[in-house]
Protein backbone atom coordinates (compact mmCIF):
# COMPACT_ATOMS: atom_id res chain seq x y z
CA UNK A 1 -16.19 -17.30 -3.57
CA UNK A 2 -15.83 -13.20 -2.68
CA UNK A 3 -15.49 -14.63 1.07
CA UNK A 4 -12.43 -17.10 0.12
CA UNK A 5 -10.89 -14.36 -2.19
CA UNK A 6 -11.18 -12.12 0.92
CA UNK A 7 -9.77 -13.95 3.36
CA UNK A 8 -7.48 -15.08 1.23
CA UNK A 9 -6.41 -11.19 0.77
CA UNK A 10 -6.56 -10.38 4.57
CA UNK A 11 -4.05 -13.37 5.03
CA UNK A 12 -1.94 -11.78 2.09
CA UNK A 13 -2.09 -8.43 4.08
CA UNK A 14 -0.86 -9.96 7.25
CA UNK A 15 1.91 -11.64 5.95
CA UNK A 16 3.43 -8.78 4.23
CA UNK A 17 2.71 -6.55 7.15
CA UNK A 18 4.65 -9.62 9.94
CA UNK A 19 7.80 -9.35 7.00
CA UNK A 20 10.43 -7.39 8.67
CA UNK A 21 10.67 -5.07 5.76
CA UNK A 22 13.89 -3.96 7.46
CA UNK A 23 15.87 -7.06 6.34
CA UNK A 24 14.56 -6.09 2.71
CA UNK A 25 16.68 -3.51 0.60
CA UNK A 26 14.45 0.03 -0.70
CA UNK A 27 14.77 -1.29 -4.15
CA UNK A 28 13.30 -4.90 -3.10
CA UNK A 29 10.56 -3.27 -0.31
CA UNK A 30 9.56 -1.06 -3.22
CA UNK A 31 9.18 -3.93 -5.63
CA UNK A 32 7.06 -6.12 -2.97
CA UNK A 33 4.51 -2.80 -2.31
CA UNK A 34 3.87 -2.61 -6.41
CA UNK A 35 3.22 -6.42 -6.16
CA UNK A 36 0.85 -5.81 -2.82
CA UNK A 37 -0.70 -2.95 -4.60
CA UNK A 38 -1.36 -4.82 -8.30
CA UNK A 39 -2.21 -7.77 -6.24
CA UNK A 40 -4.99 -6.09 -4.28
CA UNK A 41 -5.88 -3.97 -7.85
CA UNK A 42 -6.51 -7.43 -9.27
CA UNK A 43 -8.48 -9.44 -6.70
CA UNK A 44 -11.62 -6.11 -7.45
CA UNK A 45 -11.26 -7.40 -11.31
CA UNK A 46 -11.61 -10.86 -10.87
CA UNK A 47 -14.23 -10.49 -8.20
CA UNK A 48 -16.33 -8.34 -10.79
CA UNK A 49 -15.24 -10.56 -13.61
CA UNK A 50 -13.78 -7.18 -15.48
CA UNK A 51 -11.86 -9.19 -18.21
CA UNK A 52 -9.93 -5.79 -19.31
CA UNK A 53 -9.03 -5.07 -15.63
CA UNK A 54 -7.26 -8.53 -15.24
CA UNK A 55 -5.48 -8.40 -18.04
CA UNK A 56 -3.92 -4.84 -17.31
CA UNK A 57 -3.15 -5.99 -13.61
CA UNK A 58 -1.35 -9.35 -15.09
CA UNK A 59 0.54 -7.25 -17.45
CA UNK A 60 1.76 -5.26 -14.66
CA UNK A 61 2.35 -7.97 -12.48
CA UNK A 62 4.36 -10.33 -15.10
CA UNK A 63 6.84 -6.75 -15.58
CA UNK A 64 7.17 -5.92 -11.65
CA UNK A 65 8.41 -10.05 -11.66
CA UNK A 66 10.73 -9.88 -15.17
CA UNK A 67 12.37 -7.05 -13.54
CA UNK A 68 12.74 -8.11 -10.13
CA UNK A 69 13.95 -11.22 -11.79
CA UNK A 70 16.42 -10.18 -13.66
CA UNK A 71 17.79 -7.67 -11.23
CA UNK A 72 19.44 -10.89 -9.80
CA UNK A 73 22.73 -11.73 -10.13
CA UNK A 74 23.37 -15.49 -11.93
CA UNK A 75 24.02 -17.11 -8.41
CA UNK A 76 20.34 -16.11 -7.48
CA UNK A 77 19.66 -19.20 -4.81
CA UNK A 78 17.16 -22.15 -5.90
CA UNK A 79 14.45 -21.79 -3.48
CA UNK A 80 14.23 -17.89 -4.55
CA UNK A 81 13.79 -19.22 -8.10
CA UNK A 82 11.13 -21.63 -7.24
CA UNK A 83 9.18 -19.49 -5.20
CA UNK A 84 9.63 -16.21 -8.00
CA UNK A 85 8.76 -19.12 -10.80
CA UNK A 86 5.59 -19.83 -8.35
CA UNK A 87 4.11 -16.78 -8.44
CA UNK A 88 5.17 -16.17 -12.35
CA UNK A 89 3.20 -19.39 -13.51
CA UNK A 90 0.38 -17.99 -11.04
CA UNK A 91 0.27 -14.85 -12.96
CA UNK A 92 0.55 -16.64 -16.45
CA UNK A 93 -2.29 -18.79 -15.34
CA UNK A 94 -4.60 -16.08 -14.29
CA UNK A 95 -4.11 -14.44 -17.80
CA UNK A 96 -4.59 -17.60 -19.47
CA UNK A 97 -8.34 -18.38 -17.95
CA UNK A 98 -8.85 -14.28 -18.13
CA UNK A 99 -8.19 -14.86 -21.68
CA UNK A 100 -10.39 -17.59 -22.07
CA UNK A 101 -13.04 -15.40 -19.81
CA UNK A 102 -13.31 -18.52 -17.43
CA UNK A 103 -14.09 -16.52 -14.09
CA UNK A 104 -13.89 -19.54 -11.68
CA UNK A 105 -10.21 -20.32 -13.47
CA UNK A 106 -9.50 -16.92 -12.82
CA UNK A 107 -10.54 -16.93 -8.94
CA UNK A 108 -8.65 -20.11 -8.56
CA UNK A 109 -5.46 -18.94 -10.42
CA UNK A 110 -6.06 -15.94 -8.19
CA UNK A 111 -5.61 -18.16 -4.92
CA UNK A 112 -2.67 -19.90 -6.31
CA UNK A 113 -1.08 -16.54 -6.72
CA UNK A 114 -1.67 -15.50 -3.18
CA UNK A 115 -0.49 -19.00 -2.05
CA UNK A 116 2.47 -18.09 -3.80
CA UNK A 117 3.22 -15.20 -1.92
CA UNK A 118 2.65 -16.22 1.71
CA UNK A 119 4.66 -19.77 1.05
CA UNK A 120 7.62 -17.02 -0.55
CA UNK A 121 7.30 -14.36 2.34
CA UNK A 122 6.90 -17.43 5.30
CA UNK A 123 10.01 -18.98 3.87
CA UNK A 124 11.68 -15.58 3.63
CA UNK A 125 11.29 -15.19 7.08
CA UNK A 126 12.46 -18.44 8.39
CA UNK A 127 15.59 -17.93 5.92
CA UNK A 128 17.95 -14.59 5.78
CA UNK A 129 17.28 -11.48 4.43
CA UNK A 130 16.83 -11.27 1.18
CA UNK A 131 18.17 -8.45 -1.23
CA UNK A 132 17.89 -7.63 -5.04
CA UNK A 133 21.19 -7.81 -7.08
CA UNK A 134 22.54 -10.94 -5.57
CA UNK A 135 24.04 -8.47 -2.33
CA UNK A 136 23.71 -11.46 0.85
């Protein structure tokens, strides 16, 4: 399982470094490093099944999300939703099954949250540049 969760995080780490963080506004390239950052914070928890650790990192992820979230204006596009909703139900998951000290749901909640973030930044690319506040 620390293989998968590994290569998993090496894909996660290419992705965001093949994201031409030039099409992304400081406030939004700012927001995506404290997700990288928590992201890679949380895979050393749930690899060492520290219960305390995930918890903290989830808390910190679910707030870097609410904010980025709501920094959007109301015409915030549908596949943005879906994709921000993806990785918010990812991060509700992995506190559920951290809550219920389940370290296998954990690990897999973990891999749906780094799915989440390569489908988002892959589409991201193929679509225009995306900015915080609704600014296209």
């Amino acid at each position: 399982m620390r293989r998968q969760l590994f290569g998993i995080t090496i894909i996660l780490a290419l992705a965001l470094a093949g994201h031409d963080s030039s099409a992304q506004s400081p406030n939004l390239r700012s927001i995506m490093r404290a997700k990288l950052t928590n992201t890679q914070q949380l895979l050393e928890a749930v690899v060492t099944a520290n219960f305390a650790m995930v918890d903290k990192s989830t808390d910190r992820l679910a707030q870097i999300s609410y904010t980025e979230l709501a920094s959007w204006q109301s015409n915030a596009e549908p596949e943005y939703l879906k994709q921000a909703s993806a990785f918010v139900k990812a991060v509700q998951g992995i506190r559920k099954a951290s809550t219920d000290r389940n370290s296998a749901a954990v690990a897999d909640e973990y891999a749906n949250l780094l799915n989440s973030c390569v489908s988002c930044h892959s589409y991201n690319r193929r679509m225009k540049p995306i900015r915080l506040g609704g600014a296209r």
